[in-house]
C-alpha atoms as a PDB file:
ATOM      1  CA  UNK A   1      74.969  80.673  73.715  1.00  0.00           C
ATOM      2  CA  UNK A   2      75.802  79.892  76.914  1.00  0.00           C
ATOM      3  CA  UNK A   3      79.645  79.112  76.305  1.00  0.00           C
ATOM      4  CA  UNK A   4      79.639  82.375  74.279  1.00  0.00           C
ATOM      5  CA  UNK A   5      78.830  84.523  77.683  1.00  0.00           C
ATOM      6  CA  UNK A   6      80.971  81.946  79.546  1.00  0.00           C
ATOM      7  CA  UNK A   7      84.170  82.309  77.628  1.00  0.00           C
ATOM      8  CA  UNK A   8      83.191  86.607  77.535  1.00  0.00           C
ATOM      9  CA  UNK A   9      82.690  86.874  81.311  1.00  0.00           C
ATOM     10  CA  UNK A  10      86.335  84.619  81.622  1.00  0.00           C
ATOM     11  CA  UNK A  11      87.895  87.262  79.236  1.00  0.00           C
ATOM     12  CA  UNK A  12      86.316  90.134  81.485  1.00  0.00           C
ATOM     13  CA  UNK A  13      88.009  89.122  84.334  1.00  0.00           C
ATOM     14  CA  UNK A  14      91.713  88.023  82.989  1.00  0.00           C
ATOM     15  CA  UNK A  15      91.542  91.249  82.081  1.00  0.00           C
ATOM     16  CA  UNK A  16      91.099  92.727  85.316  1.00  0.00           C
ATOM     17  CA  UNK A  17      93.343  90.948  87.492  1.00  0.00           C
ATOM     18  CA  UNK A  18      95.984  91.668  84.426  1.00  0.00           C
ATOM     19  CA  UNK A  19      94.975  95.311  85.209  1.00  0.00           C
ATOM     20  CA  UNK A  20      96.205  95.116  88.845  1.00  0.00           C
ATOM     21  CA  UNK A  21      99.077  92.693  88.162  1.00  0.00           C
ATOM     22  CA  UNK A  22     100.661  95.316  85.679  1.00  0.00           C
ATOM     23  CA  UNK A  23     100.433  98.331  88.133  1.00  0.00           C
ATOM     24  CA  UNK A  24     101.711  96.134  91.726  1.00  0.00           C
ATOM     25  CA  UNK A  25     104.727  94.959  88.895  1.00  0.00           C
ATOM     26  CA  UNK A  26     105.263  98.927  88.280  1.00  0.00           C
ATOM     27  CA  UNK A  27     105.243 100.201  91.853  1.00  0.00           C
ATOM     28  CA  UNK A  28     107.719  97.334  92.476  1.00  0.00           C
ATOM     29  CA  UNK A  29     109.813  98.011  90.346  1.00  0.00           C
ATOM     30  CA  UNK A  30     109.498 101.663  91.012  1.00  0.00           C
ATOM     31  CA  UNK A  31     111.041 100.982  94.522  1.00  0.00           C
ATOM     32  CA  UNK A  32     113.514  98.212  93.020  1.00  0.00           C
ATOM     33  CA  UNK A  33     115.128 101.332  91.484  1.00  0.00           C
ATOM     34  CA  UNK A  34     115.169 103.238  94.542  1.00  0.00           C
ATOM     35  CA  UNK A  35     116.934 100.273  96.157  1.00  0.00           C
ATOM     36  CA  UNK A  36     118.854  98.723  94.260  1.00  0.00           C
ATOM     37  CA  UNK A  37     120.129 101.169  91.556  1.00  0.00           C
ATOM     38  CA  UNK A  38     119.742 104.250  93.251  1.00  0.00           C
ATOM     39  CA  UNK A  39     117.304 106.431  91.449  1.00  0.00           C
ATOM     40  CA  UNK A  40     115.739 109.630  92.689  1.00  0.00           C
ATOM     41  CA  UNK A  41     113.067 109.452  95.247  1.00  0.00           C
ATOM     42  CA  UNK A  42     111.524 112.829  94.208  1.00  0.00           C
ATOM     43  CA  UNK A  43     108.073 113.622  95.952  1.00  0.00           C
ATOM     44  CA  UNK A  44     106.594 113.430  92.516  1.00  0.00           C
ATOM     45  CA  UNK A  45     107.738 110.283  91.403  1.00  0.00           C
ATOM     46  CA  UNK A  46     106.869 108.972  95.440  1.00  0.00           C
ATOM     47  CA  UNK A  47     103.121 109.888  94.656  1.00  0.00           C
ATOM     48  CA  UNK A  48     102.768 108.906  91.457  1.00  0.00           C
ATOM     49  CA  UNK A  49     103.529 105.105  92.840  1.00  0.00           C
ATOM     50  CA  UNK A  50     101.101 105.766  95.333  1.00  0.00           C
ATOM     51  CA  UNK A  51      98.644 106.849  93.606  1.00  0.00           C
ATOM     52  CA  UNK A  52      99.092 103.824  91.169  1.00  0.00           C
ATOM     53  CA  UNK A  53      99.024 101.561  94.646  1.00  0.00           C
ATOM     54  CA  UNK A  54      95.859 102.814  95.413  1.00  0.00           C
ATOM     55  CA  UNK A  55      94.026 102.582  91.793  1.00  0.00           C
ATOM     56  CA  UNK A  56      95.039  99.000  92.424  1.00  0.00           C
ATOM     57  CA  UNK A  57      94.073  98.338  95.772  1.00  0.00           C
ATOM     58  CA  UNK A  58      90.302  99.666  95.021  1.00  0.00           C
ATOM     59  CA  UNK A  59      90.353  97.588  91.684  1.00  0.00           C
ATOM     60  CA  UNK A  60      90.629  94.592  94.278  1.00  0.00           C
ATOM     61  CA  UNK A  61      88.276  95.528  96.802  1.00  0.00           C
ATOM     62  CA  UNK A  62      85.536  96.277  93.844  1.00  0.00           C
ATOM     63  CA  UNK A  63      85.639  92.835  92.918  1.00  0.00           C
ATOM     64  CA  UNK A  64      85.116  91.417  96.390  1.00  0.00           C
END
């Protein structure tokens, strides 16, 4: 029983950190495509990647 809530709890958290992984990996790649292949910057598209930043920037202070 106690491997059972073991192996859940490990599962709980991959899935967290994959959580934040996925949205740092699309706000960098959001300003790769500013840089290096010259997409739009709209205002839009600028707070949208914020807004992304800071979902995953509370995500990681929540589990501190």
């Amino acid at each position: 029983m106690a491997a059972m809530i073991t192996f859940a709890l490990l599962l709980w958290s991959m899935r967290r950190s994959m959580r934040c992984g996925r949205g740092s990996r699309a706000v960098g790649i959001f300003l790769a495509g500013i840089v290096q292949f010259g997409e739009t910057a709209s205002l839009a598209r600028i707070i949208a990647a914020l807004l992304i930043l800071t979902g995953v920037v509370f995500m990681k202070s929540a589990t501190a």
